[in-house]
Protein backbone atom coordinates (compact mmCIF):
# COMPACT_ATOMS: atom_id res chain seq x y z
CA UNK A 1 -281.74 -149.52 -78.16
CA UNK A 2 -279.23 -150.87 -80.80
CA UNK A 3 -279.02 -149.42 -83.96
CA UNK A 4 -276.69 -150.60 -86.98
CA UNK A 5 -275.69 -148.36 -89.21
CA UNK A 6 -274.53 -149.61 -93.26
CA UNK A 7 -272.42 -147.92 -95.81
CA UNK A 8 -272.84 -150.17 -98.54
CA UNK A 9 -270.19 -151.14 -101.39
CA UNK A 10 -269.21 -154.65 -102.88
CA UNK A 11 -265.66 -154.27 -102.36
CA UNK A 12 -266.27 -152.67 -98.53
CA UNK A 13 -269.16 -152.11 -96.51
CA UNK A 14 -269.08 -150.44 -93.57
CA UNK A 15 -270.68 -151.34 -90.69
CA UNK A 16 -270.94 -149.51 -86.80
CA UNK A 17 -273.17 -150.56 -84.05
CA UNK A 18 -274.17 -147.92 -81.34
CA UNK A 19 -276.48 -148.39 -78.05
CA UNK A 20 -278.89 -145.56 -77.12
CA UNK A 21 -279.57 -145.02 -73.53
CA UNK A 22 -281.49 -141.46 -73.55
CA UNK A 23 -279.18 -139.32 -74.74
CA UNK A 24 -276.09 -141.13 -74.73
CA UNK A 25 -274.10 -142.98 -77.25
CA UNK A 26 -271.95 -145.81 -77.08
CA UNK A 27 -269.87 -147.50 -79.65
CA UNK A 28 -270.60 -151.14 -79.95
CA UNK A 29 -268.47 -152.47 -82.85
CA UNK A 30 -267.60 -150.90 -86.01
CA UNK A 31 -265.66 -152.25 -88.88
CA UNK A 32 -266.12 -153.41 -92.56
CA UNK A 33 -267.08 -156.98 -94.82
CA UNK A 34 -264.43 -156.92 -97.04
CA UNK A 35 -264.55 -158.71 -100.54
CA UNK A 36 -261.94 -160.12 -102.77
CA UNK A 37 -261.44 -158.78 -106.49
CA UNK A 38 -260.63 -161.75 -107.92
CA UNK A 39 -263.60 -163.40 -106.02
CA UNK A 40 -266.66 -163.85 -108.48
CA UNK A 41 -269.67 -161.46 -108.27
CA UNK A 42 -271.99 -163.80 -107.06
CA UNK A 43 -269.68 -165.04 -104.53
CA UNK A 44 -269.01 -161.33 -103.20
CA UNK A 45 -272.66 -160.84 -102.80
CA UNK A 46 -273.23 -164.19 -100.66
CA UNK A 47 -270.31 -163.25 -98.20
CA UNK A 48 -271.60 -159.54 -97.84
CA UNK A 49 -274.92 -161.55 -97.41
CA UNK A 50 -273.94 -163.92 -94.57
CA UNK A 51 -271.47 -161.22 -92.79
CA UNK A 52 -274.38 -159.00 -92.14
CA UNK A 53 -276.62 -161.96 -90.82
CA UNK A 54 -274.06 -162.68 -88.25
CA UNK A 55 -273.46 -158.90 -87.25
CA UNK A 56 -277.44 -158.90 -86.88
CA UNK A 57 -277.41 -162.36 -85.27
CA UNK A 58 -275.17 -160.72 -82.90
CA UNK A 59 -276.30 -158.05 -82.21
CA UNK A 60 -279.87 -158.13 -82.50
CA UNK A 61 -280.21 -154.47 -83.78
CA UNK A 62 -283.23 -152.76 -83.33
CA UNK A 63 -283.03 -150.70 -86.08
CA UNK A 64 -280.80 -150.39 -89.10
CA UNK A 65 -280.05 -147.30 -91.32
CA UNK A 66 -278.12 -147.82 -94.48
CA UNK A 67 -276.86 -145.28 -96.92
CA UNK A 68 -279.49 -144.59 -99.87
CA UNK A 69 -278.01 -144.71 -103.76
CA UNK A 70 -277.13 -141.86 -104.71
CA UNK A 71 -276.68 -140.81 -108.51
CA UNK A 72 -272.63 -141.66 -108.91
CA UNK A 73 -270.82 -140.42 -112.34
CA UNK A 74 -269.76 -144.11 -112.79
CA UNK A 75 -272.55 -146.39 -113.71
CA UNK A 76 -270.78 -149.92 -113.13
CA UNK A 77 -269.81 -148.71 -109.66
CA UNK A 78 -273.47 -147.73 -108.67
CA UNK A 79 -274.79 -150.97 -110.43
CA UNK A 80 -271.89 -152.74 -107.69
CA UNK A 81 -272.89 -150.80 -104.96
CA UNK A 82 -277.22 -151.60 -105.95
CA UNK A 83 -276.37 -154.80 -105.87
CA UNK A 84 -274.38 -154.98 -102.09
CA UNK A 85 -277.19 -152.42 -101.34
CA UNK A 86 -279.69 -155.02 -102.33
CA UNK A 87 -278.10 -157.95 -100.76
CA UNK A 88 -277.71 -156.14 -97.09
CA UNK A 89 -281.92 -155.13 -97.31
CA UNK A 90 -282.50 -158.89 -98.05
CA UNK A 91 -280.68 -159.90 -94.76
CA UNK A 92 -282.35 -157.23 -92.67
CA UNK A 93 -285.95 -157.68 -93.89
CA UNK A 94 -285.31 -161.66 -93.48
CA UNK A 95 -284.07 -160.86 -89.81
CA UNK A 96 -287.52 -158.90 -89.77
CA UNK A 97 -285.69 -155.22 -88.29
CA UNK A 98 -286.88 -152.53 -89.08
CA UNK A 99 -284.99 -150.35 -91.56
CA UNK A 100 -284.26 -146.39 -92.35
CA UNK A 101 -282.79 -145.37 -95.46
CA UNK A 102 -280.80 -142.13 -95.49
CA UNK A 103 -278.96 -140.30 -98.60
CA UNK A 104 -275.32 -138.64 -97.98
CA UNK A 105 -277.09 -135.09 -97.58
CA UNK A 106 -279.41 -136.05 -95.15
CA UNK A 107 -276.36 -137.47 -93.13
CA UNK A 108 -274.59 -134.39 -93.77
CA UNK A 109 -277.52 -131.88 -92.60
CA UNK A 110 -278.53 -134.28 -89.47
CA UNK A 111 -274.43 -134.00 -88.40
CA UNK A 112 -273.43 -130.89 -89.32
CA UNK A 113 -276.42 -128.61 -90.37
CA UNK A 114 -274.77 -128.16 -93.23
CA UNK A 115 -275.24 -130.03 -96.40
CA UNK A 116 -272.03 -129.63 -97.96
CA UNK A 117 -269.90 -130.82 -95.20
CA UNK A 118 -266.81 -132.47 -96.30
CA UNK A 119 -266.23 -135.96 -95.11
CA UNK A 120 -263.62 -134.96 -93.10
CA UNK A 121 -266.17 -132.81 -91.35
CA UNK A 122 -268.79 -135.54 -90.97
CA UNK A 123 -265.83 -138.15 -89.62
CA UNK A 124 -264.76 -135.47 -86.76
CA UNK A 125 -268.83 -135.15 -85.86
CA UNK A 126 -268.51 -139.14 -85.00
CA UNK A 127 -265.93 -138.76 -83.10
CA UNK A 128 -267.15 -135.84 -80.69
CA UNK A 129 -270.67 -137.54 -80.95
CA UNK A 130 -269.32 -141.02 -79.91
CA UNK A 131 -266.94 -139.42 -77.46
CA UNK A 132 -263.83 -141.62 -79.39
CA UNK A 133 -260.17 -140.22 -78.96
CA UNK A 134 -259.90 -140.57 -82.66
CA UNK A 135 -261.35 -140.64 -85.92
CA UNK A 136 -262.78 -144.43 -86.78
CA UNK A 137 -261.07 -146.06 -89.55
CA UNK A 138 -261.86 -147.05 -92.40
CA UNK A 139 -264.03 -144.43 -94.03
CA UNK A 140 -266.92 -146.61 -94.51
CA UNK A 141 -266.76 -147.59 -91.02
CA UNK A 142 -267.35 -143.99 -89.55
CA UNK A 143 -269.57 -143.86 -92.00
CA UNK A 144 -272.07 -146.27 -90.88
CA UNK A 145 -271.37 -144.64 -87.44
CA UNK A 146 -272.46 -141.39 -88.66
CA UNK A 147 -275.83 -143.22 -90.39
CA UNK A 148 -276.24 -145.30 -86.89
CA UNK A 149 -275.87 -141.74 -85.06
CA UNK A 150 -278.44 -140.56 -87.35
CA UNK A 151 -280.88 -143.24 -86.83
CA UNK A 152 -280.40 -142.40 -83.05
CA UNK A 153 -281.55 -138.96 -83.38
CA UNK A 154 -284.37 -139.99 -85.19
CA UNK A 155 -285.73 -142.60 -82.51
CA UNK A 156 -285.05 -139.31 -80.04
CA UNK A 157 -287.16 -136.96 -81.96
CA UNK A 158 -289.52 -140.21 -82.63
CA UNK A 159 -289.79 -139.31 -86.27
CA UNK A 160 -288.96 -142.97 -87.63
CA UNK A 161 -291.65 -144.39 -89.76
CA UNK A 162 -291.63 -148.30 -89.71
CA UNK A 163 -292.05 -149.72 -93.33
């Protein structure tokens, strides 16, 4: 099984790719869509749009977690980050995969049992989990490894409900 995991954001989203084979792990891909500044808003969206149809097209995940909003202090970042969150459920439900939405803590408690682990914390739980000789960079790269990781404990304990 293939599962994609998303960290949403306008300026970066992260993405990591993992295959499931019983217990085992394996790192697929992992990266981020990056976005210009300067680029209009509506133009940022459509590239964040068509990046994630090709990582699906791909790919061909079989299931897809991405990071759930979660209440942020600023309230022009979390309307940016709604809208890339928005834009990345369009392409999945168009590519028809079925999709798992996850806040930070839920991450957190899945990786760590502990829901105020530091990030740092959560990143060093990818790389043990993923076997890796390092930490993944960028951030929002090991942390869509962490939601695909996530996603793949789910499937094990077959708690996923389809949508």
């Amino acid at each position: 099984m293939i599962i994609l995991g998303v960290d949403p954001g306008l300026a970066r989203t992260g993405f990591g790719l993992i295959k499931t084979q019983k217990e085992c792990l394996k790192v697929l891909d992992y990266g981020c869509i990056s976005t210009g500044s300067k680029m209009m808003s509506a133009k940022r969206l459509e590239k964040l749009f068509l990046e994630i149809k090709k990582i699906i097209k791909k790919y061909k995940p079989n299931l897809i977690v991405i990071e759930e909003l979660f209440f942020a202090q600023n309230s022009k970042t979390a309307l940016k980050v709604g809208e890339a969150r928005g834009v990345a459920i369009l392409a999945f439900n168009e590519a028809k995969c079925p999709i798992l939405e996850m806040t930070p803590l839920q991450v957190k408690m899945f990786l760590t049992s502990y829901g105020r682990a530091s990030k740092k914390q959560i990143q060093q739980m990818v790389k043990i989990k993923l076997n890796l000789k390092e930490i993944p960079k960028p951030d929002d790269a090991a942390d869509a490894l962490a939601l695909a990781i996530c996603g793949a404990k789910l499937m094990n304990q077959r708690k996923l409900y389809h949508r």
